[in-house]
PDB file of N, CA and C in Angstrom:
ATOM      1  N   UNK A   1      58.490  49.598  64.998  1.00  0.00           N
ATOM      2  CA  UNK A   1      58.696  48.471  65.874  1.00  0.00           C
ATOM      3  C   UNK A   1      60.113  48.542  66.458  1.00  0.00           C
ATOM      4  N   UNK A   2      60.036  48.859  67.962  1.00  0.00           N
ATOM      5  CA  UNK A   2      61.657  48.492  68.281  1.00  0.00           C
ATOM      6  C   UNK A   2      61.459  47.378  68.856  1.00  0.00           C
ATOM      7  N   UNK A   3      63.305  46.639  68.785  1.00  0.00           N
ATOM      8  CA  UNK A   3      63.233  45.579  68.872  1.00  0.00           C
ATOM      9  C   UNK A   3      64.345  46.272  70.156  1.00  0.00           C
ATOM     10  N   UNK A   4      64.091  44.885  71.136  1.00  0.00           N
ATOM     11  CA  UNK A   4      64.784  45.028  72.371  1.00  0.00           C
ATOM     12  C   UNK A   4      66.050  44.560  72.367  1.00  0.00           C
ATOM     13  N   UNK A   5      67.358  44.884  72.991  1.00  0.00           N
ATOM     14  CA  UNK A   5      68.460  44.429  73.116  1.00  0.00           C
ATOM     15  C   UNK A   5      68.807  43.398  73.723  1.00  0.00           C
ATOM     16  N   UNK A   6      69.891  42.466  73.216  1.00  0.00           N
ATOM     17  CA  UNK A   6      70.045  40.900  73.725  1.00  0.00           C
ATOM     18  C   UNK A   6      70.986  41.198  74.476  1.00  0.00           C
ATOM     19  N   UNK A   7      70.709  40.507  75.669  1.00  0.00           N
ATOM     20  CA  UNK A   7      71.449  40.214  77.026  1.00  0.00           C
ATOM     21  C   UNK A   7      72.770  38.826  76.727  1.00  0.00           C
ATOM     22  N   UNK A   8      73.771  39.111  77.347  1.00  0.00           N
ATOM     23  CA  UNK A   8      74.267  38.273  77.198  1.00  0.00           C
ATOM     24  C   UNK A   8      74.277  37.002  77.693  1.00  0.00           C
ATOM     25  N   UNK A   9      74.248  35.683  77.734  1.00  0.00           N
ATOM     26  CA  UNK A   9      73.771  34.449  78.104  1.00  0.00           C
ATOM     27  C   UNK A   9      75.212  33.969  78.419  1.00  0.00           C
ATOM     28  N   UNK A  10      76.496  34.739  78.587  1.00  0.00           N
ATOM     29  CA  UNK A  10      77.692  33.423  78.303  1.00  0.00           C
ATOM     30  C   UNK A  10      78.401  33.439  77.346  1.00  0.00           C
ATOM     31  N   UNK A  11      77.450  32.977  76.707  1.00  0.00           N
ATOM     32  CA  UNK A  11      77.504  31.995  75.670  1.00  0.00           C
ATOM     33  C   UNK A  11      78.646  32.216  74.122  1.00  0.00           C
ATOM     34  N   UNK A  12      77.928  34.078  73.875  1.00  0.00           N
ATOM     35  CA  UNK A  12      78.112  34.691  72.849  1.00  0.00           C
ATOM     36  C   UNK A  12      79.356  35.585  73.317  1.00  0.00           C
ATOM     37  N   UNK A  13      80.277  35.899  72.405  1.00  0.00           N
ATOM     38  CA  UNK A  13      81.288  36.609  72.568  1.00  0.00           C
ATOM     39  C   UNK A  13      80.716  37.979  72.964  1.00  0.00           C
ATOM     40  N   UNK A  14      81.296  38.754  73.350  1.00  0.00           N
ATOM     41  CA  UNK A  14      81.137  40.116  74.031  1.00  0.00           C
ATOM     42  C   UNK A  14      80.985  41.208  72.434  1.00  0.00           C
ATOM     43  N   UNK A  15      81.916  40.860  71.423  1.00  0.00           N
ATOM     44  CA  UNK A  15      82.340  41.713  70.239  1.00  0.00           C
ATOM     45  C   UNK A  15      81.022  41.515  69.429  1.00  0.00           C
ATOM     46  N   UNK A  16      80.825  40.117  68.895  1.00  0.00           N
ATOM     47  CA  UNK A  16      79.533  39.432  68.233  1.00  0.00           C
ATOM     48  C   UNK A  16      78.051  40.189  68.822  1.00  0.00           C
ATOM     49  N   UNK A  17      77.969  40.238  70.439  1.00  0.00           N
ATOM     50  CA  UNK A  17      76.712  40.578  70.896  1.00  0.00           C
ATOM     51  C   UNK A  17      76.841  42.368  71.325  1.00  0.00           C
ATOM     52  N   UNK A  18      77.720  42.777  70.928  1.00  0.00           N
ATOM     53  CA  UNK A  18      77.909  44.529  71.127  1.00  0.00           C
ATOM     54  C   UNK A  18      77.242  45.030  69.257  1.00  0.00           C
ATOM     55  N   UNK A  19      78.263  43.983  68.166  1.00  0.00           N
ATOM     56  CA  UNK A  19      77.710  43.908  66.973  1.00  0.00           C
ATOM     57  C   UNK A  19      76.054  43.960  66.975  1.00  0.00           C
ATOM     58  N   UNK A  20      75.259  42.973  67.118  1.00  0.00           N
ATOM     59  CA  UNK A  20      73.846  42.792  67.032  1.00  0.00           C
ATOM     60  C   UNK A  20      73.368  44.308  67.652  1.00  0.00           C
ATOM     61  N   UNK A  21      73.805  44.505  69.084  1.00  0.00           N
ATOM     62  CA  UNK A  21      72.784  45.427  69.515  1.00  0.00           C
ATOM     63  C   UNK A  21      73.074  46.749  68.731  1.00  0.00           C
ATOM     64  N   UNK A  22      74.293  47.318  68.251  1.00  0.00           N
ATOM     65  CA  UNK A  22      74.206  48.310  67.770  1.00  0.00           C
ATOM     66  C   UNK A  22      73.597  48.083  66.788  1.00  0.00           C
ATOM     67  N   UNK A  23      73.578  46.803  66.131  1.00  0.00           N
ATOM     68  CA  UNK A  23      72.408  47.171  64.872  1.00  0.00           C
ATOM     69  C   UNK A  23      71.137  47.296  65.292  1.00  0.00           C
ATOM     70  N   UNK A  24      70.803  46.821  66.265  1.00  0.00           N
ATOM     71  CA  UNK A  24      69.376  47.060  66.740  1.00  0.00           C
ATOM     72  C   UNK A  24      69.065  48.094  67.098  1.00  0.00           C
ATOM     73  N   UNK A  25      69.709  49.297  67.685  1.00  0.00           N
ATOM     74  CA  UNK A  25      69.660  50.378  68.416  1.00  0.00           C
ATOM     75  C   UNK A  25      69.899  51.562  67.259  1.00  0.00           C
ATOM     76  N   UNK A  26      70.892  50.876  66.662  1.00  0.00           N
ATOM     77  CA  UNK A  26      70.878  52.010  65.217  1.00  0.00           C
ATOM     78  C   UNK A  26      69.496  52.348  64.141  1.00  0.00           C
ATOM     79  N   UNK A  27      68.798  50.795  64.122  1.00  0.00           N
ATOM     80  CA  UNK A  27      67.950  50.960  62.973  1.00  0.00           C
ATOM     81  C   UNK A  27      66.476  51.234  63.758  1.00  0.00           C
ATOM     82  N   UNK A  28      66.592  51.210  65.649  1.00  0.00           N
ATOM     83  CA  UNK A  28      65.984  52.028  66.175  1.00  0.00           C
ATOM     84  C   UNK A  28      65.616  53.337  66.205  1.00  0.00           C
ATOM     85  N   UNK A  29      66.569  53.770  65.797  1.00  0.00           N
ATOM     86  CA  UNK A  29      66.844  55.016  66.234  1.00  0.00           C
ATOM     87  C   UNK A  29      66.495  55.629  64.699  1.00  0.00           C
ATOM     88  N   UNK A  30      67.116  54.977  63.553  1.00  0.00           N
ATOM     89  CA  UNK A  30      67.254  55.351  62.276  1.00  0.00           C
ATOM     90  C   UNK A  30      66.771  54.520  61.351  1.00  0.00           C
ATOM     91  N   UNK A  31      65.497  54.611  61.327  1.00  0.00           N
ATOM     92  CA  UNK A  31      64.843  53.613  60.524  1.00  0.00           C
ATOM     93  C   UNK A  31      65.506  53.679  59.121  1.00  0.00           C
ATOM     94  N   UNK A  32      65.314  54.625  58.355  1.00  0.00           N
ATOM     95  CA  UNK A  32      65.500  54.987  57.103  1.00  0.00           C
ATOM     96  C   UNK A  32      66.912  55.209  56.528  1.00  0.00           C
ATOM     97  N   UNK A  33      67.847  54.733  57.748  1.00  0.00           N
ATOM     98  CA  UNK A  33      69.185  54.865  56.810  1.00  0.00           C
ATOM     99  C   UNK A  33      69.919  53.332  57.428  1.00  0.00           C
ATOM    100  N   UNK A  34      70.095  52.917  56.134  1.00  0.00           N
ATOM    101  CA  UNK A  34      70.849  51.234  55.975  1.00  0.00           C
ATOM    102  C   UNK A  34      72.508  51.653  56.747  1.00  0.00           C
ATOM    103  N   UNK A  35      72.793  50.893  57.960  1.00  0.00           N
ATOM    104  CA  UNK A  35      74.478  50.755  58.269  1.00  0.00           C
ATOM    105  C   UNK A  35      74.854  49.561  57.482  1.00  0.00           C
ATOM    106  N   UNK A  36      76.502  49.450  57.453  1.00  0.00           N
ATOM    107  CA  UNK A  36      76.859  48.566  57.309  1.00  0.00           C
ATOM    108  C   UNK A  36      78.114  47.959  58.295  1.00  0.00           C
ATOM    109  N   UNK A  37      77.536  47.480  59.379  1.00  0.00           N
ATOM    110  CA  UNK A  37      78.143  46.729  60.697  1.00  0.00           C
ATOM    111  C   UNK A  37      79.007  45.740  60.795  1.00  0.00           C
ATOM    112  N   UNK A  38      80.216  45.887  60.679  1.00  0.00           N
ATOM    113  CA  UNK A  38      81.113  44.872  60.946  1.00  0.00           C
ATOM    114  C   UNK A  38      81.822  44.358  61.779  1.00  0.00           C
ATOM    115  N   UNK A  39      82.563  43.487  62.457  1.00  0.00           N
ATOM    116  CA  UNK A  39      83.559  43.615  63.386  1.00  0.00           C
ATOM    117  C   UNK A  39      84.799  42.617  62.800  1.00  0.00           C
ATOM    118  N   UNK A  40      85.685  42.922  63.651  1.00  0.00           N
ATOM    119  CA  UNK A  40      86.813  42.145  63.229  1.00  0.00           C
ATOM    120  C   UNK A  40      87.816  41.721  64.729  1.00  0.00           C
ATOM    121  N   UNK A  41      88.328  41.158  64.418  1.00  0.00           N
ATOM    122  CA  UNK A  41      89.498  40.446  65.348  1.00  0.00           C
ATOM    123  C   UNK A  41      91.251  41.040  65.146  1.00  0.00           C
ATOM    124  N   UNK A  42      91.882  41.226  66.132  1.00  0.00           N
ATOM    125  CA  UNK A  42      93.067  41.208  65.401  1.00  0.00           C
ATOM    126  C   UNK A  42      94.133  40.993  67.060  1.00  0.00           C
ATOM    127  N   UNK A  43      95.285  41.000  66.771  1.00  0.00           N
ATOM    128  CA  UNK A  43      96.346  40.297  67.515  1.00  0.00           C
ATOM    129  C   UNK A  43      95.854  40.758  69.161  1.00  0.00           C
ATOM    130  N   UNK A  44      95.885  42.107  69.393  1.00  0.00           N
ATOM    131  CA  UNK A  44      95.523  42.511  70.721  1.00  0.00           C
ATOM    132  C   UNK A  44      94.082  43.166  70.939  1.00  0.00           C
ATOM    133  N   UNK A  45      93.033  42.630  70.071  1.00  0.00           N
ATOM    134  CA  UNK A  45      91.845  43.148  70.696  1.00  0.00           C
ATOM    135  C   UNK A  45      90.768  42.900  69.471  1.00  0.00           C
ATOM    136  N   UNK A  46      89.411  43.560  69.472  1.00  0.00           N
ATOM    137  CA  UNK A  46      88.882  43.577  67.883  1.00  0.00           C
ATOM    138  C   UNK A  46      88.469  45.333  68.030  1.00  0.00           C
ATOM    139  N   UNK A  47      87.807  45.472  67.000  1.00  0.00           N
ATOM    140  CA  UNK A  47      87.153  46.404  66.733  1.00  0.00           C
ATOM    141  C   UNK A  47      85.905  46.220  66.208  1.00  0.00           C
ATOM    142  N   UNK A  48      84.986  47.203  66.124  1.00  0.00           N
ATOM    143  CA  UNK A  48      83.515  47.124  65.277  1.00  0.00           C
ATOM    144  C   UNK A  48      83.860  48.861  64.014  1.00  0.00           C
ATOM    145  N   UNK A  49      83.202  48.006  63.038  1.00  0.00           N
ATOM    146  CA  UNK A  49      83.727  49.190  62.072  1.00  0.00           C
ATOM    147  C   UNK A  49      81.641  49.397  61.340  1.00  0.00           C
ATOM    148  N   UNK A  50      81.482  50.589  61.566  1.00  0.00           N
ATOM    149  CA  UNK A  50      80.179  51.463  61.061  1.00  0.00           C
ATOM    150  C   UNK A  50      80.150  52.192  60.131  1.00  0.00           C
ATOM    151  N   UNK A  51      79.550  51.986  59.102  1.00  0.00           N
ATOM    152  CA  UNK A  51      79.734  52.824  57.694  1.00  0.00           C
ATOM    153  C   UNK A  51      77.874  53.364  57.465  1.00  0.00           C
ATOM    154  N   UNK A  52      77.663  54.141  56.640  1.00  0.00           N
ATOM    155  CA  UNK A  52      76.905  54.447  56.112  1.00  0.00           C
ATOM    156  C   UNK A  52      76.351  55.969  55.384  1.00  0.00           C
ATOM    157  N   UNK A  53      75.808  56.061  54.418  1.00  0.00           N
ATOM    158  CA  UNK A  53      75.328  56.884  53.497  1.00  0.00           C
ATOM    159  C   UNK A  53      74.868  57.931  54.102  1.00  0.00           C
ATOM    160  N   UNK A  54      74.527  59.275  53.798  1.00  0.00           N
ATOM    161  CA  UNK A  54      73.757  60.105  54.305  1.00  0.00           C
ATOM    162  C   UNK A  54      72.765  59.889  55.605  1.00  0.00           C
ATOM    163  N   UNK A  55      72.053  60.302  55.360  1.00  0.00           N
ATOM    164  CA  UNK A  55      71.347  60.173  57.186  1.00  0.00           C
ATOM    165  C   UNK A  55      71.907  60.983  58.244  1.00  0.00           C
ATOM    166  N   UNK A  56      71.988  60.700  59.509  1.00  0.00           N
ATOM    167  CA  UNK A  56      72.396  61.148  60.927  1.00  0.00           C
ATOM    168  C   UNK A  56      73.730  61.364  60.467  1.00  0.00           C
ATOM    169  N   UNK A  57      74.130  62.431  61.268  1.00  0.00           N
ATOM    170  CA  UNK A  57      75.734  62.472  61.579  1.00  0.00           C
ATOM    171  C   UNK A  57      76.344  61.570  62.301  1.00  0.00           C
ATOM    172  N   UNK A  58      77.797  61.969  62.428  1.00  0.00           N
ATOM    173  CA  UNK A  58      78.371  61.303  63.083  1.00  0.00           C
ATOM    174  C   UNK A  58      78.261  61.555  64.698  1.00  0.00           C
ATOM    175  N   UNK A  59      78.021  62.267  64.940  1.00  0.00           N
ATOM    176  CA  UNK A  59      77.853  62.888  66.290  1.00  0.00           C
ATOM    177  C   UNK A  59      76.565  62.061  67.326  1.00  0.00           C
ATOM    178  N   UNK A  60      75.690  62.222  66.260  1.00  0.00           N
ATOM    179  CA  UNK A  60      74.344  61.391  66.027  1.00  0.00           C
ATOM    180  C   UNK A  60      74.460  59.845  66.627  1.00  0.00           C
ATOM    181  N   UNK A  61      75.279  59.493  65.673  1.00  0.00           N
ATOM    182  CA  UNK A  61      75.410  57.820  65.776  1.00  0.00           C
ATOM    183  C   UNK A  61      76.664  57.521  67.045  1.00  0.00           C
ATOM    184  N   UNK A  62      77.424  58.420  67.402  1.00  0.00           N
ATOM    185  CA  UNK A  62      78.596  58.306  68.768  1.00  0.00           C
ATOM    186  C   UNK A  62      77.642  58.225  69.362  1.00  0.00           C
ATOM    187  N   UNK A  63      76.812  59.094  69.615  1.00  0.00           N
ATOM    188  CA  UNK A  63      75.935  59.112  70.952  1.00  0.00           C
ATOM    189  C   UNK A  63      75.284  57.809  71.355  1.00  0.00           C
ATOM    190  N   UNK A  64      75.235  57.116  70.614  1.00  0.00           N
ATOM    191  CA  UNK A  64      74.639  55.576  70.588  1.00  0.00           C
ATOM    192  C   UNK A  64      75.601  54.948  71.130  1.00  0.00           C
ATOM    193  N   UNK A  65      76.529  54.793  69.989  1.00  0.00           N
ATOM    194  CA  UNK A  65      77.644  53.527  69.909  1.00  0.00           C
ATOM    195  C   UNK A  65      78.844  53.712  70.621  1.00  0.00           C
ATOM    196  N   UNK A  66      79.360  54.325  71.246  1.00  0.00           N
ATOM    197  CA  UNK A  66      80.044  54.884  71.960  1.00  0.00           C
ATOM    198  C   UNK A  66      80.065  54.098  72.938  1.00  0.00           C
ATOM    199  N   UNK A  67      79.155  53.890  73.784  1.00  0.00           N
ATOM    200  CA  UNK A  67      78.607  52.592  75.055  1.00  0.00           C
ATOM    201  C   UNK A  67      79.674  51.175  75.060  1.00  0.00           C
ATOM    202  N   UNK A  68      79.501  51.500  73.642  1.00  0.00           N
ATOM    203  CA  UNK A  68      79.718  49.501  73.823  1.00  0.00           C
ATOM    204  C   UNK A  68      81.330  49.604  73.276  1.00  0.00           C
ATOM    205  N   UNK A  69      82.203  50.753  73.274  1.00  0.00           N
ATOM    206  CA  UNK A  69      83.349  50.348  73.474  1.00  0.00           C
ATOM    207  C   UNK A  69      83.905  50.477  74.772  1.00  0.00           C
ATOM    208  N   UNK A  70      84.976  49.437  74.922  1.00  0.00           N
ATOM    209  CA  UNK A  70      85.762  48.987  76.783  1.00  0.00           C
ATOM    210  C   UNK A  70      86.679  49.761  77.135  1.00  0.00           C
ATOM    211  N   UNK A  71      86.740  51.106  76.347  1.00  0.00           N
ATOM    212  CA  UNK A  71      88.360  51.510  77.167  1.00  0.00           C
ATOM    213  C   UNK A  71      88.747  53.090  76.225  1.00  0.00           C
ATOM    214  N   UNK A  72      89.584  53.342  75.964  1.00  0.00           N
ATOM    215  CA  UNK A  72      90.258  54.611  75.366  1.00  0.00           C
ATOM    216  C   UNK A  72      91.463  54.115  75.305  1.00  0.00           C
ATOM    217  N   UNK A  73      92.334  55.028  74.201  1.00  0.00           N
ATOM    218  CA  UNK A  73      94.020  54.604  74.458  1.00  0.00           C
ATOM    219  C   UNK A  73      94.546  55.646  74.895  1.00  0.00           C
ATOM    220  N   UNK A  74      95.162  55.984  75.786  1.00  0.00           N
ATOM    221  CA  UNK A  74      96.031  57.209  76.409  1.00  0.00           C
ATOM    222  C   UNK A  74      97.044  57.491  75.175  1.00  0.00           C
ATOM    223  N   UNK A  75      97.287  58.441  74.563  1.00  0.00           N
ATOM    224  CA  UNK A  75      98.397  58.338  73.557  1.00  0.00           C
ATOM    225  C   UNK A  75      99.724  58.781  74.722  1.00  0.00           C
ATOM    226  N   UNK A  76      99.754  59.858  75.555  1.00  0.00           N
ATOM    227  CA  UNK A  76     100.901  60.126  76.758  1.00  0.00           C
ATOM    228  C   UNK A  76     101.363  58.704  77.692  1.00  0.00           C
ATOM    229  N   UNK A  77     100.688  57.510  78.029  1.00  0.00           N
ATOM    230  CA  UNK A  77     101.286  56.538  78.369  1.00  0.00           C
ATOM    231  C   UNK A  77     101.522  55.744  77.238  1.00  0.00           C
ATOM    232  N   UNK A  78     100.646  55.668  76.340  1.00  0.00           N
ATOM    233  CA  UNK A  78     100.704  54.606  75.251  1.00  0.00           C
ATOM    234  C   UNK A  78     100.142  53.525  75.828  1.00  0.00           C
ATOM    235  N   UNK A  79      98.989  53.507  76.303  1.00  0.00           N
ATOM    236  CA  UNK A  79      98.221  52.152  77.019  1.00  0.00           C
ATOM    237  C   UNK A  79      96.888  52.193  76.760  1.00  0.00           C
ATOM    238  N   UNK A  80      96.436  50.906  76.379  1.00  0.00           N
ATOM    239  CA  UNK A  80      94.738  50.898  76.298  1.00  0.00           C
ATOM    240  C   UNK A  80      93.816  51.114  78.010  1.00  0.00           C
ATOM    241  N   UNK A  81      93.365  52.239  78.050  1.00  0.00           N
ATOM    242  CA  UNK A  81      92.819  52.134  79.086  1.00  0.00           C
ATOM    243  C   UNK A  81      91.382  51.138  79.577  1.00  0.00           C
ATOM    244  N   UNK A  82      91.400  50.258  80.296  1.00  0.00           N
ATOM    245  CA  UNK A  82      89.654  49.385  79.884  1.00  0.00           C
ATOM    246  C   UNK A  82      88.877  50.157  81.035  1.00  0.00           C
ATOM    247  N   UNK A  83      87.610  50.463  80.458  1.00  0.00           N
ATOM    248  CA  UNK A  83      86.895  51.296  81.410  1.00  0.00           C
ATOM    249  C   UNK A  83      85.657  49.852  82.032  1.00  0.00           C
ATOM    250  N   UNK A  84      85.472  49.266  83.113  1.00  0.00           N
ATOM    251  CA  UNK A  84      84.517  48.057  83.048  1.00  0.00           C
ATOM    252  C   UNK A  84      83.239  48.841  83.462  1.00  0.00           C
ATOM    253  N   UNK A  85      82.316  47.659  82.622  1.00  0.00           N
ATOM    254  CA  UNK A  85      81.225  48.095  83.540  1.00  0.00           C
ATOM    255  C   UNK A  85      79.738  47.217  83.044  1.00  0.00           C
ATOM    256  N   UNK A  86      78.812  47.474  83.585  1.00  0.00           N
ATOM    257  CA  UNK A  86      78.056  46.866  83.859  1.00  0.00           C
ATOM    258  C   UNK A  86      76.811  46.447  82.375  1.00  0.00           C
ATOM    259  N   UNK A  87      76.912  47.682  81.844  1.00  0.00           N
ATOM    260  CA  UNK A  87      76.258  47.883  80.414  1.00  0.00           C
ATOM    261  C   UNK A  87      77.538  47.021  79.479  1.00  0.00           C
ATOM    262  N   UNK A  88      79.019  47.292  79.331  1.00  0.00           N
ATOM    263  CA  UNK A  88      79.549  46.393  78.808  1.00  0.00           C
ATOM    264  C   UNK A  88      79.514  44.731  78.942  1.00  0.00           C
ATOM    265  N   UNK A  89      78.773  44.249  80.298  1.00  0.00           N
ATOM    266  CA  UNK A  89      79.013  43.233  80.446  1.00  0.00           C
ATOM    267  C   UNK A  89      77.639  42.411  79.859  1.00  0.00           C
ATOM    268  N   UNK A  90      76.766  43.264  80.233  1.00  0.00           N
ATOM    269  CA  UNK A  90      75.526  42.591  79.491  1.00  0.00           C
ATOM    270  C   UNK A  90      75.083  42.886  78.758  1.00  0.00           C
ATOM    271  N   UNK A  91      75.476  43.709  77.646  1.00  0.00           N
ATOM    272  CA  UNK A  91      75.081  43.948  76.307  1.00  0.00           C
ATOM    273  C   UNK A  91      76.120  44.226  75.178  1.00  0.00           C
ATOM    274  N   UNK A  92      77.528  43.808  75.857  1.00  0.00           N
ATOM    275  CA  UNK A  92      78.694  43.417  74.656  1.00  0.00           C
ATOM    276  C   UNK A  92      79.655  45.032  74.661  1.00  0.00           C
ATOM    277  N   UNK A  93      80.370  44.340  74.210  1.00  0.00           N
ATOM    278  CA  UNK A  93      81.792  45.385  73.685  1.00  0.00           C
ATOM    279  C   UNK A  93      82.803  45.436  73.016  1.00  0.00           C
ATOM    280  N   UNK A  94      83.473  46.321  72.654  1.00  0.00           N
ATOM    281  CA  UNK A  94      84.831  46.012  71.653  1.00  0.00           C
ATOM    282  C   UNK A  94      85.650  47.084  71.940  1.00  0.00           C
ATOM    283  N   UNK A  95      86.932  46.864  71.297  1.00  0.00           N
ATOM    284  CA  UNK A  95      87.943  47.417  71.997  1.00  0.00           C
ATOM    285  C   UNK A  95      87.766  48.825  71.192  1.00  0.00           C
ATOM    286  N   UNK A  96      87.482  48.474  69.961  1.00  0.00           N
ATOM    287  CA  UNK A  96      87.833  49.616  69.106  1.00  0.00           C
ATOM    288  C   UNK A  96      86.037  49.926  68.173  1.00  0.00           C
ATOM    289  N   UNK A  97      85.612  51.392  68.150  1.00  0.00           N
ATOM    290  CA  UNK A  97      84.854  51.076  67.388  1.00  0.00           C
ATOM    291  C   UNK A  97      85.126  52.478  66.654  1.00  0.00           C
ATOM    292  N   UNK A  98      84.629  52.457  65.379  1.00  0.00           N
ATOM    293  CA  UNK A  98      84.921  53.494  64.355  1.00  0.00           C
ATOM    294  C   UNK A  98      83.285  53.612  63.458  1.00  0.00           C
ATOM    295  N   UNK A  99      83.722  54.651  63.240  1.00  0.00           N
ATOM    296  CA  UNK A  99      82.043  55.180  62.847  1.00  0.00           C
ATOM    297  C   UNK A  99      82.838  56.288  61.338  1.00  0.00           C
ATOM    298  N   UNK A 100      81.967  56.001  59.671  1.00  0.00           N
ATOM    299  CA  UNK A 100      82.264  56.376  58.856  1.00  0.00           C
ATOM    300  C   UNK A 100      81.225  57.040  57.766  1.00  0.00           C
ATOM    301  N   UNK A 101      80.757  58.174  58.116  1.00  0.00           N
ATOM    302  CA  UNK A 101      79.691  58.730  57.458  1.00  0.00           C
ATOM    303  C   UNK A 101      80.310  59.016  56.390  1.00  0.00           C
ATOM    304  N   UNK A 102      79.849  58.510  54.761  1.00  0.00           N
ATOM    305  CA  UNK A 102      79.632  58.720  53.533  1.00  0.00           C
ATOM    306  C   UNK A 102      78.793  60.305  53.133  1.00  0.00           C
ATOM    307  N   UNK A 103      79.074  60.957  52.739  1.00  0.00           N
ATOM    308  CA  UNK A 103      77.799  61.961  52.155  1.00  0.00           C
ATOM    309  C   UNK A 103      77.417  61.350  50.873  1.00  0.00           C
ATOM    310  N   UNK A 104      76.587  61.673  50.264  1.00  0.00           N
ATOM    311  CA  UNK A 104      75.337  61.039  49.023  1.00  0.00           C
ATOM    312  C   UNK A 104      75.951  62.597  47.975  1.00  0.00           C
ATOM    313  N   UNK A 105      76.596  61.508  47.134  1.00  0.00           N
ATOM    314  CA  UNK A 105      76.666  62.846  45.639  1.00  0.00           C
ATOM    315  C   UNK A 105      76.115  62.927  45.133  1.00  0.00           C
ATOM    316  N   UNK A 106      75.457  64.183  44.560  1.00  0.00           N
ATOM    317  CA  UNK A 106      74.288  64.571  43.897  1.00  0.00           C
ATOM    318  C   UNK A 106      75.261  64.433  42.543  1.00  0.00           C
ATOM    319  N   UNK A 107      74.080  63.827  41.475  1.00  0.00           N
ATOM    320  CA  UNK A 107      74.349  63.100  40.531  1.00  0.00           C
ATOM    321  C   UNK A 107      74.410  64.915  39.641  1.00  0.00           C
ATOM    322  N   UNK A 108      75.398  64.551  38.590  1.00  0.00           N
ATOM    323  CA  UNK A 108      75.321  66.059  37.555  1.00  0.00           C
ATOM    324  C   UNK A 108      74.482  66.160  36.563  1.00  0.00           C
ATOM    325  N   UNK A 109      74.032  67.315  36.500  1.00  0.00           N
ATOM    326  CA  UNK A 109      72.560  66.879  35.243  1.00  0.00           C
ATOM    327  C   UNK A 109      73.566  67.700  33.957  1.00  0.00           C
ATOM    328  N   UNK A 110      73.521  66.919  33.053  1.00  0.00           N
ATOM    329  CA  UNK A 110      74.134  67.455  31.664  1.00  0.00           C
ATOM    330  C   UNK A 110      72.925  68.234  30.777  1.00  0.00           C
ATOM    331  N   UNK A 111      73.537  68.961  30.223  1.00  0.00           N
ATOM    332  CA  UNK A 111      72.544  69.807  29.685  1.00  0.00           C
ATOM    333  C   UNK A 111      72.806  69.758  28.557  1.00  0.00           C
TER     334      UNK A 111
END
């Protein structure tokens, strides 16, 4: 069952409704592996922070989530660049997003 992505109404912050859809689009995409989706706030912007266990790579899951961040930072000017656009505006964004693949340790068998 996929579930369709929420449009923005207004209403909902841009960070909050970039949150939802990547979970929707993630567990689209990846039924069988649990994220754990957060976002946060901080002085000049927020971020969304992505964790999870084995499954897809990281490469895997950029290709998704990647969308719904607004900008890049130039490290040679030292400036957040905001890239606008039309998918950011109606299906959310954040300034910063980070993606953290876990590998799964195989447990030691004692003999």
């Amino acid at each position: 069952m996929n579930k369709e992505l929420i449009k923005s109404d207004g209403k909902i912050k841009p960070r909050i409704l970039a949150t939802k859809n990547i979970r929707i689009e993630l567990k689209n995409n990846f039924p069988d592996t649990k994220f754990s989706i957060k976002s946060s706030v901080f002085a000049n912007g927020d971020s969304i922070h992505i964790s999870w266990h084995g499954g897809p790579g990281n490469k895997e899951v950029r290709k998704i989530v990647d969308k719904y961040q607004s900008g890049t930072f130039d490290i040679y000017t030292d400036c957040y660049e905001y890239h606008d656009s039309d998918f950011n505006r109606t299906y959310g964004e954040a300034k910063y997003i980070q993606c953290f693949r876990r590998k799964i340790k195989k447990k030691k068998k004692w003999n």
